[in-house]
N, C-alpha and C. Protein backbone atom coordinates (compact mmCIF):
# COMPACT_ATOMS: atom_id res chain seq x y z
N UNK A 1 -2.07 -5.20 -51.88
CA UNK A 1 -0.85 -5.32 -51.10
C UNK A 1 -1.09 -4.73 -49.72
N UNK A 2 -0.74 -5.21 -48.89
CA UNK A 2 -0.57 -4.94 -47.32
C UNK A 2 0.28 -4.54 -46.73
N UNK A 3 0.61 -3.27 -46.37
CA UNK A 3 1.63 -2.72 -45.62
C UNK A 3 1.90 -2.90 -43.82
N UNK A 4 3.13 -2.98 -43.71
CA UNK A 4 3.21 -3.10 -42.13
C UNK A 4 2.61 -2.02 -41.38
N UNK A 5 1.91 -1.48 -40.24
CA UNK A 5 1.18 -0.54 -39.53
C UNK A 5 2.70 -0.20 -39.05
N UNK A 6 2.59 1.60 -38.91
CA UNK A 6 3.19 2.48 -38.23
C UNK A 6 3.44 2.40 -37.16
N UNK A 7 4.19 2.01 -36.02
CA UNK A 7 4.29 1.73 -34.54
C UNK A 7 5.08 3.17 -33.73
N UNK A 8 4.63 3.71 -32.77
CA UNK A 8 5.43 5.00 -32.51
C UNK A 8 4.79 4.81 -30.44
N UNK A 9 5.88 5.52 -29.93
CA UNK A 9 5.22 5.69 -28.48
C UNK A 9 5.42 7.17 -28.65
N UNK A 10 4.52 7.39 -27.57
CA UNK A 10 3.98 9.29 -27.55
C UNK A 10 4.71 9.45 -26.55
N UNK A 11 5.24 11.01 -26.94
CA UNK A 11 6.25 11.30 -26.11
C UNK A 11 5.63 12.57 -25.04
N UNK A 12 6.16 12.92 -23.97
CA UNK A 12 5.50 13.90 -22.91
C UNK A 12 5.54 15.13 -23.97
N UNK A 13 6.58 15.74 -24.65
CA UNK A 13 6.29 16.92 -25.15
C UNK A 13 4.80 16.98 -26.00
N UNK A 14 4.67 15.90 -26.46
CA UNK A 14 2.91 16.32 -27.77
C UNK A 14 1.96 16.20 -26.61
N UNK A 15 1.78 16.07 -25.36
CA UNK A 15 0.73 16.25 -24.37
C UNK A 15 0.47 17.71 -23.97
N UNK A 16 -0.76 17.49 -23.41
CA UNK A 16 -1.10 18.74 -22.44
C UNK A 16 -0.89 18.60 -21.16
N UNK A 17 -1.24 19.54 -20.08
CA UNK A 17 -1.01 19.23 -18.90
C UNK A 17 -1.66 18.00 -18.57
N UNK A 18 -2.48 17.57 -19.18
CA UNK A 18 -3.89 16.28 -18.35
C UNK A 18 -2.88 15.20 -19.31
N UNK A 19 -1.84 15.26 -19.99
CA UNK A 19 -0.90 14.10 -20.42
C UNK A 19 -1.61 13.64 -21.57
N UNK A 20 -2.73 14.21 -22.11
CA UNK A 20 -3.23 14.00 -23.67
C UNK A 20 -2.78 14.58 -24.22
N UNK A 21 -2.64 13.59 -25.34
CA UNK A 21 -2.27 14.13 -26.76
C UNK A 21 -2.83 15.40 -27.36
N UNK A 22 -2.32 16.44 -27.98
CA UNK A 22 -2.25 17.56 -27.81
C UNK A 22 -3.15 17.09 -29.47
N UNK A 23 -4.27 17.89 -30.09
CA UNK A 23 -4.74 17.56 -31.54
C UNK A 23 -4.09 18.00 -32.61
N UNK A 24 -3.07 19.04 -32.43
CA UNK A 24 -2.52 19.05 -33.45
C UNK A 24 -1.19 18.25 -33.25
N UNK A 25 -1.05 17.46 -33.08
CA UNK A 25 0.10 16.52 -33.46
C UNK A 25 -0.27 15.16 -34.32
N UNK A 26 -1.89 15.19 -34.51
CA UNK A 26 -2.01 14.01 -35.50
C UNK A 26 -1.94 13.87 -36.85
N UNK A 27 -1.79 15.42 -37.07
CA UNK A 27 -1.52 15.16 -38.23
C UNK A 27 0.51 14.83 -38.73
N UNK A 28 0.68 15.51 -37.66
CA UNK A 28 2.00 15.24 -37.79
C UNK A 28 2.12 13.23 -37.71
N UNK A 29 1.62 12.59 -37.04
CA UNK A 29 1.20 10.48 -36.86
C UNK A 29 1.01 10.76 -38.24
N UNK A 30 -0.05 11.08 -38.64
CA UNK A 30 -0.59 10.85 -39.94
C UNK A 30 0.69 10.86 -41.11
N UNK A 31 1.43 12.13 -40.89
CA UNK A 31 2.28 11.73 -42.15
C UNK A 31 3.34 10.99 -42.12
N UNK A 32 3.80 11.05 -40.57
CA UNK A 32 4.79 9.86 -40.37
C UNK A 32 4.60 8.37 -40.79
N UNK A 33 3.14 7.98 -40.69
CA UNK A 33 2.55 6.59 -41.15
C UNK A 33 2.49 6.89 -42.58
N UNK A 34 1.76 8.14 -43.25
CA UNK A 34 2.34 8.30 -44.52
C UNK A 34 4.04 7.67 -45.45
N UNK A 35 4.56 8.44 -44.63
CA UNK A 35 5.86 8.33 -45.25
C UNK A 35 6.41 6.67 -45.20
N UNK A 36 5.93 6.00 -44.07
CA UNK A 36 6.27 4.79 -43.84
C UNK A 36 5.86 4.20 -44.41
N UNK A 37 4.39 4.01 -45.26
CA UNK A 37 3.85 3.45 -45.94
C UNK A 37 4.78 3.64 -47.67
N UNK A 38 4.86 4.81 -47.51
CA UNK A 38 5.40 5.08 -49.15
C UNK A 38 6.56 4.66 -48.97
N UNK A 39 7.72 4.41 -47.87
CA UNK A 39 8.86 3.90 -48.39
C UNK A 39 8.68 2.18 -48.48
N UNK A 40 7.16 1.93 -47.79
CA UNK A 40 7.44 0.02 -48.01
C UNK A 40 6.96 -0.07 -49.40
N UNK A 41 6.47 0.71 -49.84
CA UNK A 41 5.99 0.92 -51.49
C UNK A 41 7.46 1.02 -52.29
N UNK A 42 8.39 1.45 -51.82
CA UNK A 42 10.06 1.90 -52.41
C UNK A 42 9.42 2.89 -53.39
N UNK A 43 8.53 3.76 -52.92
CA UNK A 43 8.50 5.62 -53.24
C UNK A 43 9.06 5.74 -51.61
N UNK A 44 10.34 6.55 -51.69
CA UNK A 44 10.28 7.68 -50.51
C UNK A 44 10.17 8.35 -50.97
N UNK A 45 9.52 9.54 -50.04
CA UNK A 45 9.57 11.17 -50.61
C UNK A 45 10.49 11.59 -51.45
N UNK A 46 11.69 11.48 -51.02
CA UNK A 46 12.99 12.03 -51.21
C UNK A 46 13.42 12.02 -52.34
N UNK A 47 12.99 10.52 -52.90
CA UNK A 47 12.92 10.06 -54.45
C UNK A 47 11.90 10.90 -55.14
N UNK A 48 10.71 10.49 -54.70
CA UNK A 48 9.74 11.35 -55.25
C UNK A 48 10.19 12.54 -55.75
N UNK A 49 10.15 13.47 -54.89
CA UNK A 49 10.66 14.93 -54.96
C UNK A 49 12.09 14.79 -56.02
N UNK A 50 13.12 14.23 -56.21
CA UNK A 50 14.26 14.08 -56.87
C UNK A 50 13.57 13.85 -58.13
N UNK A 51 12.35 13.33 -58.80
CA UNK A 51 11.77 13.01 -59.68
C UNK A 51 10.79 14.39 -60.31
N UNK A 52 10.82 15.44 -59.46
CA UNK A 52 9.67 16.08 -59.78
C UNK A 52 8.46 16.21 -59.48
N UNK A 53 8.02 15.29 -58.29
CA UNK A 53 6.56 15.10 -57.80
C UNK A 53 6.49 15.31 -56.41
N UNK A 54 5.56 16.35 -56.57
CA UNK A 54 5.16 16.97 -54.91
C UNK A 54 3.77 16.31 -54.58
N UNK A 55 3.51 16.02 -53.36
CA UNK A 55 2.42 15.88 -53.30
C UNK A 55 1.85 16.52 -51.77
N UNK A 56 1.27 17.46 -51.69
CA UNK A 56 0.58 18.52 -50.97
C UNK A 56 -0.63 18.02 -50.28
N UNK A 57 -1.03 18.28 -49.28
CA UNK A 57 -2.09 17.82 -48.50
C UNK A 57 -3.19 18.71 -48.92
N UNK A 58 -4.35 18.54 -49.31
CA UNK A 58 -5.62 18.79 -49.65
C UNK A 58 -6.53 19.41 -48.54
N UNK A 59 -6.64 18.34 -47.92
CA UNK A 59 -7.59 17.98 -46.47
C UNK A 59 -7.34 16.93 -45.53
N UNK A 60 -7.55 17.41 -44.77
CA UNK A 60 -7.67 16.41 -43.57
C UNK A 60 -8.83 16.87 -42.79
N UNK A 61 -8.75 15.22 -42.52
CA UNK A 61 -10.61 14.90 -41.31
C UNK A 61 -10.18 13.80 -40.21
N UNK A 62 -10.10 14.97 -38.57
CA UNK A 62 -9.61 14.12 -37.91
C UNK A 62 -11.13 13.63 -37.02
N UNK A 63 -10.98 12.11 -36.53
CA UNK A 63 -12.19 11.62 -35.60
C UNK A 63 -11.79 11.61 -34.43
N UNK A 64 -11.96 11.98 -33.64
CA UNK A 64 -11.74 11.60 -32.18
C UNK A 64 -12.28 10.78 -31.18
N UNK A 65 -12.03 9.41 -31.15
CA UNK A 65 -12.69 8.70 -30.49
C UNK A 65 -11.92 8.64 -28.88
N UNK A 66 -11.25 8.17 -28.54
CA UNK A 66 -10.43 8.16 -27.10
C UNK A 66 -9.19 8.57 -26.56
N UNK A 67 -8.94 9.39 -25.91
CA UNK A 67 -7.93 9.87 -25.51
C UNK A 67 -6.39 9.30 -25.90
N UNK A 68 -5.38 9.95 -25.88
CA UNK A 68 -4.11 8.96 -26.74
C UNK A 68 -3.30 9.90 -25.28
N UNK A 69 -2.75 9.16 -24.86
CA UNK A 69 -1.99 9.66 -23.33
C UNK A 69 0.03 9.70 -23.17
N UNK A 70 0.35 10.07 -22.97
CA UNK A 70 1.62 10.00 -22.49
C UNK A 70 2.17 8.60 -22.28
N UNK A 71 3.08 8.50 -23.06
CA UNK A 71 3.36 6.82 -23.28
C UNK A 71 2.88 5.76 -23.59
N UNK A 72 1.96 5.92 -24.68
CA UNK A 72 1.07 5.13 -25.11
C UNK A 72 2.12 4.91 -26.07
N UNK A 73 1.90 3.75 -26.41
CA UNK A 73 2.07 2.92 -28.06
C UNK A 73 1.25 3.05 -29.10
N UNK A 74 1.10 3.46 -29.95
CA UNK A 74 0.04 3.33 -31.17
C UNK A 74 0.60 2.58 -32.24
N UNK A 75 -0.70 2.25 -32.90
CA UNK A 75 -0.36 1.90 -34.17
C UNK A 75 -1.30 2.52 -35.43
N UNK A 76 -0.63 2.56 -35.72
CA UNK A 76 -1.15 3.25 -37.18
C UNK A 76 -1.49 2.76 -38.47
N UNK A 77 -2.52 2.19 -38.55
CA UNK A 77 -2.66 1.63 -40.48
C UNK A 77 -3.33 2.62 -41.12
N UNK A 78 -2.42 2.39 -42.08
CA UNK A 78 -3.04 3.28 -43.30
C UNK A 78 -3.43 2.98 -44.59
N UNK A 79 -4.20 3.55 -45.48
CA UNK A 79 -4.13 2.35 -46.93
C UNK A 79 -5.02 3.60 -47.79
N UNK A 80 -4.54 3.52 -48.84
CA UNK A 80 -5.06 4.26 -50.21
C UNK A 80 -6.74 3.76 -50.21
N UNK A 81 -7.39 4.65 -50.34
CA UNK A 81 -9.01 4.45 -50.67
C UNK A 81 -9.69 5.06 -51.75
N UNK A 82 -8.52 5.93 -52.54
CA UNK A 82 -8.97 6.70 -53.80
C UNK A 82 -8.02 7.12 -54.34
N UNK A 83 -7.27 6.72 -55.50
CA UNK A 83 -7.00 6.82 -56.33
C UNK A 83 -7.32 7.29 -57.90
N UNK A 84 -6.45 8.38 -58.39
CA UNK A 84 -7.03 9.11 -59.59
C UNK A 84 -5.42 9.29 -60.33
N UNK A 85 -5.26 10.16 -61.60
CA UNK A 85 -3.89 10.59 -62.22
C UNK A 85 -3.87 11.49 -61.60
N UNK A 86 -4.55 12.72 -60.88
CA UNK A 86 -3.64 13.67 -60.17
C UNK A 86 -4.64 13.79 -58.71
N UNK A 87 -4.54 12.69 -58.53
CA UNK A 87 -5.56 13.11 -56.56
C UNK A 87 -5.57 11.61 -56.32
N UNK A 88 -4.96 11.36 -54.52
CA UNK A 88 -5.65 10.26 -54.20
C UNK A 88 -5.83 10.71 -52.63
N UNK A 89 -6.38 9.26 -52.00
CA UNK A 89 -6.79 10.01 -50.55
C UNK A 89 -6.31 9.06 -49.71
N UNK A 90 -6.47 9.26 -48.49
CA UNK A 90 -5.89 7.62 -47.64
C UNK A 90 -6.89 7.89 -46.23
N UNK A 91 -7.08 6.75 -45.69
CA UNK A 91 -7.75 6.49 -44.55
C UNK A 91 -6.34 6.09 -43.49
N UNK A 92 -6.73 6.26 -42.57
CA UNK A 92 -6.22 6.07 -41.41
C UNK A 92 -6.86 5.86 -40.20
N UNK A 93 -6.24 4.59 -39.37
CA UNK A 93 -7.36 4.05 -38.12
C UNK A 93 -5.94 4.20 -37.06
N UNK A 94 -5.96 5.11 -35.54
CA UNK A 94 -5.00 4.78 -35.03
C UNK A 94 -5.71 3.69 -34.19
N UNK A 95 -4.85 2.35 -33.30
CA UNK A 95 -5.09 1.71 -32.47
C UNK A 95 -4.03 1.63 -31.30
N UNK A 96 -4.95 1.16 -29.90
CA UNK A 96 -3.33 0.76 -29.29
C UNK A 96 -2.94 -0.22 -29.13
N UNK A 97 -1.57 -0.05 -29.26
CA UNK A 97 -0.76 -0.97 -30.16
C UNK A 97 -1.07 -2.73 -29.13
N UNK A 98 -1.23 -3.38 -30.07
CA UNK A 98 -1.21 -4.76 -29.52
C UNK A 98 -3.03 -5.08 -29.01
N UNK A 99 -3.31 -4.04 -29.44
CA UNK A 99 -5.26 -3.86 -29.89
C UNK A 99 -6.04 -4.04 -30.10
N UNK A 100 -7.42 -4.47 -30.40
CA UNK A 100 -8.44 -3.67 -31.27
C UNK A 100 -8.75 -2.31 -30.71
N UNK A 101 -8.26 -1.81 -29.86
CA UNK A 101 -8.69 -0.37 -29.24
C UNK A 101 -8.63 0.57 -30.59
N UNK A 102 -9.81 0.98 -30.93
CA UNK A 102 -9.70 1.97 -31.81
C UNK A 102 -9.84 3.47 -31.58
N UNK A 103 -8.97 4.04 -31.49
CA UNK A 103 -8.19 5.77 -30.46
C UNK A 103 -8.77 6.85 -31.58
N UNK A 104 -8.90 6.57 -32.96
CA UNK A 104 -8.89 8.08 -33.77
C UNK A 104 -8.65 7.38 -35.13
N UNK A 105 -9.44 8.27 -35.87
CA UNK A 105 -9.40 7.98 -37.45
C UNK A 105 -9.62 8.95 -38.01
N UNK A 106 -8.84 9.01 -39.37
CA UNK A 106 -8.60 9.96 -40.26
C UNK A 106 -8.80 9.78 -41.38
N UNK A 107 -8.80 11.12 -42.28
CA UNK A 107 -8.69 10.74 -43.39
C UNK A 107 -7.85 12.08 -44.11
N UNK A 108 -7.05 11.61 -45.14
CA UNK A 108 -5.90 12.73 -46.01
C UNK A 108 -6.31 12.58 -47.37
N UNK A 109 -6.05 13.60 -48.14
CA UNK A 109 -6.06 13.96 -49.34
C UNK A 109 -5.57 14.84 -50.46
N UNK A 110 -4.51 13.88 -51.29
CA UNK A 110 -3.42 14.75 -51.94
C UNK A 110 -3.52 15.57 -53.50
N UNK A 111 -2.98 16.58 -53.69
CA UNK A 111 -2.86 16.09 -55.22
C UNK A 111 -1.36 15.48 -55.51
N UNK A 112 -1.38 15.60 -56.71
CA UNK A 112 0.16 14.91 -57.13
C UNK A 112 0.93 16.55 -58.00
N UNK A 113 1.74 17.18 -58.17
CA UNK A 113 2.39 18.35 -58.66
C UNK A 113 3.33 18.05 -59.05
N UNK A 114 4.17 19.44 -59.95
CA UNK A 114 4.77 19.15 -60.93
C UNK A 114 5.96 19.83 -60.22
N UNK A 115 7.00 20.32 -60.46
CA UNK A 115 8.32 21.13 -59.32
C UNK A 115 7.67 22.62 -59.32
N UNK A 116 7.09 22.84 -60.70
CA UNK A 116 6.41 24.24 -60.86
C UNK A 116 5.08 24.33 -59.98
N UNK A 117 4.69 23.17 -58.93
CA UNK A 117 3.44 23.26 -58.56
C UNK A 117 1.96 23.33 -59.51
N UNK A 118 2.69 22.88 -60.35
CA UNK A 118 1.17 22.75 -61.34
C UNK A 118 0.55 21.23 -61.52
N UNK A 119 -0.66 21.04 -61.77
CA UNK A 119 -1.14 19.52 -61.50
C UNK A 119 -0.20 18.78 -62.25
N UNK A 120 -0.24 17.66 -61.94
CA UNK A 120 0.65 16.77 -62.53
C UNK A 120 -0.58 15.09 -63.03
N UNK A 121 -0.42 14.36 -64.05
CA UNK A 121 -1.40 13.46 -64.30
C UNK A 121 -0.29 12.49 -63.90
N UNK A 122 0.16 11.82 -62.92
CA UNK A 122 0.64 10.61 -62.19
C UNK A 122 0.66 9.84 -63.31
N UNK A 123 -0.32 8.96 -63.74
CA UNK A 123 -0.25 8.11 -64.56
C UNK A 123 0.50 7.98 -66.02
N UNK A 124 0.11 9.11 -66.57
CA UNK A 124 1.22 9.94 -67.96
C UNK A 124 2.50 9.89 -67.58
N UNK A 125 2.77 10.68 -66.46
CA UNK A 125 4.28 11.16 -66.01
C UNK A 125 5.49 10.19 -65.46
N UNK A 126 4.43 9.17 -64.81
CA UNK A 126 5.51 8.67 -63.90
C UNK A 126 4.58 7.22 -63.75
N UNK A 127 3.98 6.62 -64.75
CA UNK A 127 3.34 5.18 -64.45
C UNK A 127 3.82 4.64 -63.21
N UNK A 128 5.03 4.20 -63.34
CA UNK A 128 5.61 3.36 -62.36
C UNK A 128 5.39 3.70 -60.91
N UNK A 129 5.10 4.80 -60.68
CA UNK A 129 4.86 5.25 -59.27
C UNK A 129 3.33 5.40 -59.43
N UNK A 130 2.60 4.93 -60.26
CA UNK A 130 0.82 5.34 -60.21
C UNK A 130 0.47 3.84 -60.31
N UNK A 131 1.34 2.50 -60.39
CA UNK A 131 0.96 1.17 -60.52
C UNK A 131 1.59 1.06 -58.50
N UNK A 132 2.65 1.38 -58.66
CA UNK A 132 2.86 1.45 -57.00
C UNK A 132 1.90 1.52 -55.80
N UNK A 133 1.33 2.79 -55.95
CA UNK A 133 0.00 3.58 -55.40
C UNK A 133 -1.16 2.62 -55.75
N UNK A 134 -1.49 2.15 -56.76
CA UNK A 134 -2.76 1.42 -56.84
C UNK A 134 -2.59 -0.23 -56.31
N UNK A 135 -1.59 -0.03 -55.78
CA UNK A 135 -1.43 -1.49 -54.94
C UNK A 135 -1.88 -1.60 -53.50
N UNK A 136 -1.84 -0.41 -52.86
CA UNK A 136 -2.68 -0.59 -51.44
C UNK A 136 -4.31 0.07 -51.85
N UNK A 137 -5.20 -0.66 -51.95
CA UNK A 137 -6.06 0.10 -51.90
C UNK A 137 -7.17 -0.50 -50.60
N UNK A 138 -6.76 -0.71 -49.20
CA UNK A 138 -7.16 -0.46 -47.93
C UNK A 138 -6.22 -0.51 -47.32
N UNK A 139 -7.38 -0.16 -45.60
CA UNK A 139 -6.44 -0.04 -44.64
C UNK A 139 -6.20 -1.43 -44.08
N UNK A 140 -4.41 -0.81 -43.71
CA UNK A 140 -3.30 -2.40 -43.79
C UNK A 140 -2.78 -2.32 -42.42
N UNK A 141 -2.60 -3.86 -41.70
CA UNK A 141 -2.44 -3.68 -40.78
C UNK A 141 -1.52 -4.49 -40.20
C-alpha cells in the first residue's frame, strides 16, 4: 500500500540566522510524516494510545544531504522497512516538494508498549493494527 507524502512549508522560526533549517527540528518532520502516515493507515495515535499501545522512539539516523531553507516546501515519504510483534522501523527521504531534489534522509525505530510501558507483542494484542502496519512496507510517495 502507498501512502500520500507529507507536504509542509518551513517556517522562519525552525531556521538559524543563515535561514537553515535548524537540525533539531527533523525529527520533529519526521514524526509529523509519521503521524500522517498512521492516520492514512486509520491508526491515529490517539486511537492507538485509547487502546493501550505506546510506541516510543528507539533511534534515529539523520543524513544530511542539502540545506532545507526558510520557505521551502518539502515533502516527505515515508514507509515501514521492518516490521516485527514488538519493533518496527521506517525510512524516510525528505524532497523538495514538486522534486527529485533529495534534501535529507532518515531513519526511526520503535518499539510497540503496553500503558505499563512494558513490551507489548503487536501481533497477539492487537492483530488488526499489526496487518495495518505490514501494509506499507516502502517508501511512498
Amino acid at each position: 500500500m502507498k501512502t500520500e507524502s507529507y507536504v509542509r512549508v518551513i517556517n522562519y522560526y525552525e531556521t538559524d540566522q543563515m535561514q537553515v533549517v535548524h537540525h533539531s527540528n527533523y525529527a520533529r518532520y519526521l514524526e509529523e510524516a509519521r503521524l500522517h502516515m498512521m492516520d492514512q493507515l486509520g491508526l491515529p495515535y490517539d486511537e492507538l494510545e485509547r487502546r493501550g499501545i505506546i510506541i516510543p522512539v528507539l533511534e534515529l539516523h539523520d543524513y544530511y544531504i542539502k540545506s532545507v531553507t526558510y520557505g521551502d516546501v518539502i515533502e516527505i515519504r515515508s514507509g515501514v522497512v521492518k516490521l516485527t510483534p514488538v519493533r518496527f522501523s521506517l525510512k524516510y527521504e525528505i524532497y523538495r516538494s514538486g522534486s527529485n531534489e533529495l534534501l535529507h534522509k532518515a531513519e526511526t525505530s520503535h518499539a510497540f508498549l503496553d500503558s505499563d510501558f512494558k513490551p507489548m507483542n503487536l501481533k497477539k494484542v492487537h492483530p488488526d493494527v499489526y496487518e495495518k502496519l505490514s501494509q506499507i512496507k516502502e517508501i511512498s510517495g
